[in-house]
Structures are given as structure tokens and as C-alpha cells.
C-alpha atoms as a PDB file:
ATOM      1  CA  UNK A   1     -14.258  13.218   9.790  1.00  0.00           C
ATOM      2  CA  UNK A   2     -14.024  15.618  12.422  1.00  0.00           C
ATOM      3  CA  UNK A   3     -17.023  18.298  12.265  1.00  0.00           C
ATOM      4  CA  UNK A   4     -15.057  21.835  11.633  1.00  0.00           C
ATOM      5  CA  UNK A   5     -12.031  19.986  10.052  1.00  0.00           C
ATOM      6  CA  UNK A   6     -11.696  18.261   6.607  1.00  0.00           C
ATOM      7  CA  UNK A   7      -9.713  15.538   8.620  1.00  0.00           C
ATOM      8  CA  UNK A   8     -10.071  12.473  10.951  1.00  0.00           C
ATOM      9  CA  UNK A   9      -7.836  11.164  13.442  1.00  0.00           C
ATOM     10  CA  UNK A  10      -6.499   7.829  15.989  1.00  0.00           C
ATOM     11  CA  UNK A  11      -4.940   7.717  18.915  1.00  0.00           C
ATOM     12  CA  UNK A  12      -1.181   8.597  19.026  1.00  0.00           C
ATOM     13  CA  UNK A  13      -0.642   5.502  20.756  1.00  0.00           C
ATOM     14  CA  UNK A  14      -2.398   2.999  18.542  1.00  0.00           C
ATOM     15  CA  UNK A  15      -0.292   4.943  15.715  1.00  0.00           C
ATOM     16  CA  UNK A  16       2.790   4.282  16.762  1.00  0.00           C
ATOM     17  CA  UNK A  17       2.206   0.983  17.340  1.00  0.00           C
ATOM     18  CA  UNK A  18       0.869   0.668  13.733  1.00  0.00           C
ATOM     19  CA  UNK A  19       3.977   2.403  13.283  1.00  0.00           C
ATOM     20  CA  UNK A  20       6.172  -0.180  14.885  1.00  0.00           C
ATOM     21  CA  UNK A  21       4.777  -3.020  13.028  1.00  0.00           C
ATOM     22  CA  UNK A  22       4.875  -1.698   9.416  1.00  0.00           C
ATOM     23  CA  UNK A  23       9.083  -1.095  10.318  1.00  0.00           C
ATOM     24  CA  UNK A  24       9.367  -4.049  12.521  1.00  0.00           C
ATOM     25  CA  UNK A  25       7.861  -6.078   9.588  1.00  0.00           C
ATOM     26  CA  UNK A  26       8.255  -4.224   6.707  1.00  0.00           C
ATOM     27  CA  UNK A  27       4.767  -4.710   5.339  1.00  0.00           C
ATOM     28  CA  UNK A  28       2.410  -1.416   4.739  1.00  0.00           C
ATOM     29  CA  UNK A  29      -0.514  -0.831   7.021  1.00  0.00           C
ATOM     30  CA  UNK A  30      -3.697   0.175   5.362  1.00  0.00           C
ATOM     31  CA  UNK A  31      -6.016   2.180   7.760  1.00  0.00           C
ATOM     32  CA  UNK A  32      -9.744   2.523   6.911  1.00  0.00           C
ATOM     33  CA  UNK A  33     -11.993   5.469   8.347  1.00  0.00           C
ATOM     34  CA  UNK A  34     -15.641   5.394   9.540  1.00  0.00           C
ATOM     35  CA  UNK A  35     -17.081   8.292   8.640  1.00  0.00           C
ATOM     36  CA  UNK A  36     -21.206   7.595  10.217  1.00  0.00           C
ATOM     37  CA  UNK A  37     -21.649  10.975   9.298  1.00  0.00           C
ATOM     38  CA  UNK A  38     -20.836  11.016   5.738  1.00  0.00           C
ATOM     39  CA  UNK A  39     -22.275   7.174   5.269  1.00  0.00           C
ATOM     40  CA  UNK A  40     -18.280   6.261   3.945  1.00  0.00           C
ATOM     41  CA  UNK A  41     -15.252   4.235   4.498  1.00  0.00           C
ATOM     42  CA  UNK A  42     -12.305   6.006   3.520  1.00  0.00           C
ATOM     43  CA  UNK A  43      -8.523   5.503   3.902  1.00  0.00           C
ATOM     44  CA  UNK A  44      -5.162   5.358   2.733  1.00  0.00           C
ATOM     45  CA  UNK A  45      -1.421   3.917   3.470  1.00  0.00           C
ATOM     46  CA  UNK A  46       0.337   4.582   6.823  1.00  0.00           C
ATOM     47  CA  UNK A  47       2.741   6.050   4.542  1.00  0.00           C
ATOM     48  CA  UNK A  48       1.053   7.899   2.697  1.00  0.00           C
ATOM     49  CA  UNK A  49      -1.491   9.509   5.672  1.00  0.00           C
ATOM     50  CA  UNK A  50       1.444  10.471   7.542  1.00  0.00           C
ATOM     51  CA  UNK A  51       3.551  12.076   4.886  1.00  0.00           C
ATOM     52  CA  UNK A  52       3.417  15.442   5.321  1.00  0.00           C
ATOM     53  CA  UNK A  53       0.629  17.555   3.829  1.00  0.00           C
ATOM     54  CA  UNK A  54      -0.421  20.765   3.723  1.00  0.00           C
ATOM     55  CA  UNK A  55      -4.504  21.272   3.418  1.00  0.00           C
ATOM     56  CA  UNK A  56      -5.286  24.444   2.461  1.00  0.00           C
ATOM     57  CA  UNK A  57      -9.118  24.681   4.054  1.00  0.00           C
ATOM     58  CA  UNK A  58      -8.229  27.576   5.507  1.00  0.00           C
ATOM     59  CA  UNK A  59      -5.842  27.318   8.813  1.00  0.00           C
ATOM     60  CA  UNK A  60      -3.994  29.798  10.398  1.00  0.00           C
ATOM     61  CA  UNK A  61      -4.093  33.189   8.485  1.00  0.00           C
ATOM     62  CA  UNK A  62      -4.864  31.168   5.208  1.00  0.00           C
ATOM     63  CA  UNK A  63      -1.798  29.512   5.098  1.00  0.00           C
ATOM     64  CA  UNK A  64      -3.255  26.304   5.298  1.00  0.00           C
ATOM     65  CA  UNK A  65      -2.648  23.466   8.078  1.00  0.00           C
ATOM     66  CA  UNK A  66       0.240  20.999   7.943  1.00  0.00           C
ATOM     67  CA  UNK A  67      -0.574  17.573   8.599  1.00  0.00           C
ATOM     68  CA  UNK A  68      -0.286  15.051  10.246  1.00  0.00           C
ATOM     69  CA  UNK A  69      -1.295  17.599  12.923  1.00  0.00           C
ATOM     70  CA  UNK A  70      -1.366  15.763  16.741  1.00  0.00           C
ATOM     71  CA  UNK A  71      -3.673  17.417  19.173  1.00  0.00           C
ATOM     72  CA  UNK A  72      -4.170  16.207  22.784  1.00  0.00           C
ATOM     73  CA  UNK A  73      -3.167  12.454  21.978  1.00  0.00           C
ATOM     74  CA  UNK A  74      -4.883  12.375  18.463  1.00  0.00           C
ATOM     75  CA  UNK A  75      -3.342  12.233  15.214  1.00  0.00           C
ATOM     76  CA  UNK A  76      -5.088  13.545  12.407  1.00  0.00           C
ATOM     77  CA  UNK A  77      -4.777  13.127   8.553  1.00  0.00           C
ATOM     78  CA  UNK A  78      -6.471  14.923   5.822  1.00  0.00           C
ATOM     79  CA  UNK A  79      -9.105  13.163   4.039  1.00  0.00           C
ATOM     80  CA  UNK A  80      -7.886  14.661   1.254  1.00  0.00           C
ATOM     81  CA  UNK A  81      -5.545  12.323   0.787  1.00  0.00           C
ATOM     82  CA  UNK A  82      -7.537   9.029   1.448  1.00  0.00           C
ATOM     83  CA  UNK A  83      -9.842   7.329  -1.370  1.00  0.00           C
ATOM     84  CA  UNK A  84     -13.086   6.546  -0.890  1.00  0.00           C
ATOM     85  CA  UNK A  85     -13.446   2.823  -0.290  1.00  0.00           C
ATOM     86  CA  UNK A  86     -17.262   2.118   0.213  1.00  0.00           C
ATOM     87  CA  UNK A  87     -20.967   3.768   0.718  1.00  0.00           C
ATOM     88  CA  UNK A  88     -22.129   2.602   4.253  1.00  0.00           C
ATOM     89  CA  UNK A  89     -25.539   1.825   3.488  1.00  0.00           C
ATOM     90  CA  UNK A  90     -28.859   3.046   5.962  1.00  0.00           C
ATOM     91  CA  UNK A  91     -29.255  -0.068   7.831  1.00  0.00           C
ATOM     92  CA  UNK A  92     -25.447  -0.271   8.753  1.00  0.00           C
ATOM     93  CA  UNK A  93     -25.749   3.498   9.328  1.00  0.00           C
ATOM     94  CA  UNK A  94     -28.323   3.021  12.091  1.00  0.00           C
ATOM     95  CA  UNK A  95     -26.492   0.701  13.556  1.00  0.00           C
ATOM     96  CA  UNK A  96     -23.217   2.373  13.540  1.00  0.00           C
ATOM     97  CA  UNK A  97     -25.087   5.223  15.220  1.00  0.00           C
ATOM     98  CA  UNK A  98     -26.137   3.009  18.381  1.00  0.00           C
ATOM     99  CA  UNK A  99     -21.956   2.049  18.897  1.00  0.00           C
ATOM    100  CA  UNK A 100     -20.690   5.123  18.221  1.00  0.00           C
ATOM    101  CA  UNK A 101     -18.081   6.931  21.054  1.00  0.00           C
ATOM    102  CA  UNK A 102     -18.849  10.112  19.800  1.00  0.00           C
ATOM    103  CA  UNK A 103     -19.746  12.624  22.409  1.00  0.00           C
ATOM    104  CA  UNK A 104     -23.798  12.527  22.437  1.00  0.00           C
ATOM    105  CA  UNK A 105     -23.659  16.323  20.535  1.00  0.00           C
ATOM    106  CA  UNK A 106     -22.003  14.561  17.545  1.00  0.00           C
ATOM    107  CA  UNK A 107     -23.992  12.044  17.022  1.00  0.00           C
ATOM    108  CA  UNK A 108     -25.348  11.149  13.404  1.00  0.00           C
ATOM    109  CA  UNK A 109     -29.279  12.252  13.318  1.00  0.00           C
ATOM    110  CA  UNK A 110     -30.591   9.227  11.250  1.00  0.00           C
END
């Protein structure tokens, strides 16, 4: 999850090439999220994370943010409308902390 938003987020790209496949093939693509931060793997249907949404944590003049919102090549979802899939447990958490690509500011502090 991003740090100031209630949301995470992939590359455009790599989503429309998800995309492609679920059409292409017509099977569903399940995407899991890694929050480090949270210690949780989350996630939810390509169909369901890219429906449109409108998360009311605030946004523009309180009228909440539609999603999926695309910002400089990202897509973002709401984690509101993933389920939680597992608990990342300390050990993992430490090491997910040495491979993260987080910016060195965002890094967990385990």
C-alpha cells in the first residue's frame, strides 16, 4: 500500500498485458499484493480491481477518489476492495525488506 493512500498499484504496462491475456484467453487473472509494511498479502480479480470504485478516504474536496486511478505509468486499486490472503510472518518480513525497490525513505523499519 502506498504510504498517504489506502491503495497500491503496477505498472500500466504489465496491466495491460495481464489485461490481454485474461481476454485473449478468457481465464481471470488473480493479482496478489505485498504489502512489507503491513506484514500482508492481499488481492483480488483483474476484474474486480479494475472495476470502477469510488474510495471515499477523503480525495478531492471530500468527494472521494475514483479508481482505478493511473498516475505517471502506475495503476492503482483500492485495497478496499481486495481480501486479505495471508500474514507475512517476521522472518519473511526481514527478508522482504533487504529486496525491496522501494525508495530507501520507504523502507519497512524492522
Amino acid at each position: 500500500m502506498r504510504k498517504f493512500f489506502p491503495d497500491t498499484g503496477i505498472n500500466l504496462k504489465v496491466f495491460n498485458e495481464y489485461k490481454a491475456i485474461q481476454d485473449r484467453y478468457g481465464i481471470q487473472i488473480f493479482m496478489f499484493f505485498v504489502d512489507d509494511e503491513a506484514g500482508l498479502i492481499y488481492g483480488e480479480t483483474l476484474n474486480i480491481i479494475s472495476a470502477q470504485h469510488v474510495c471515499m478516504y477523503g480525495g478531492f474536496r471530500n468527494k472521494g477518489t475514483l479508481y482505478p486511478l493511473i498516475d505517471r505509468r502506475i495503476i492503482y486499486f483500492p485495497v478496499e476492495v481486495m481480501r486479505e490472503i495471508a500474514v507475512i510472518g517476521v522472518e519473511s518480513l526481514k527478508m522482504l525488506a533487504e529486496l525491496t525497490t522501494k525508495k530507501q525513505a520507504y523502507k519497512s523499519q524492522i
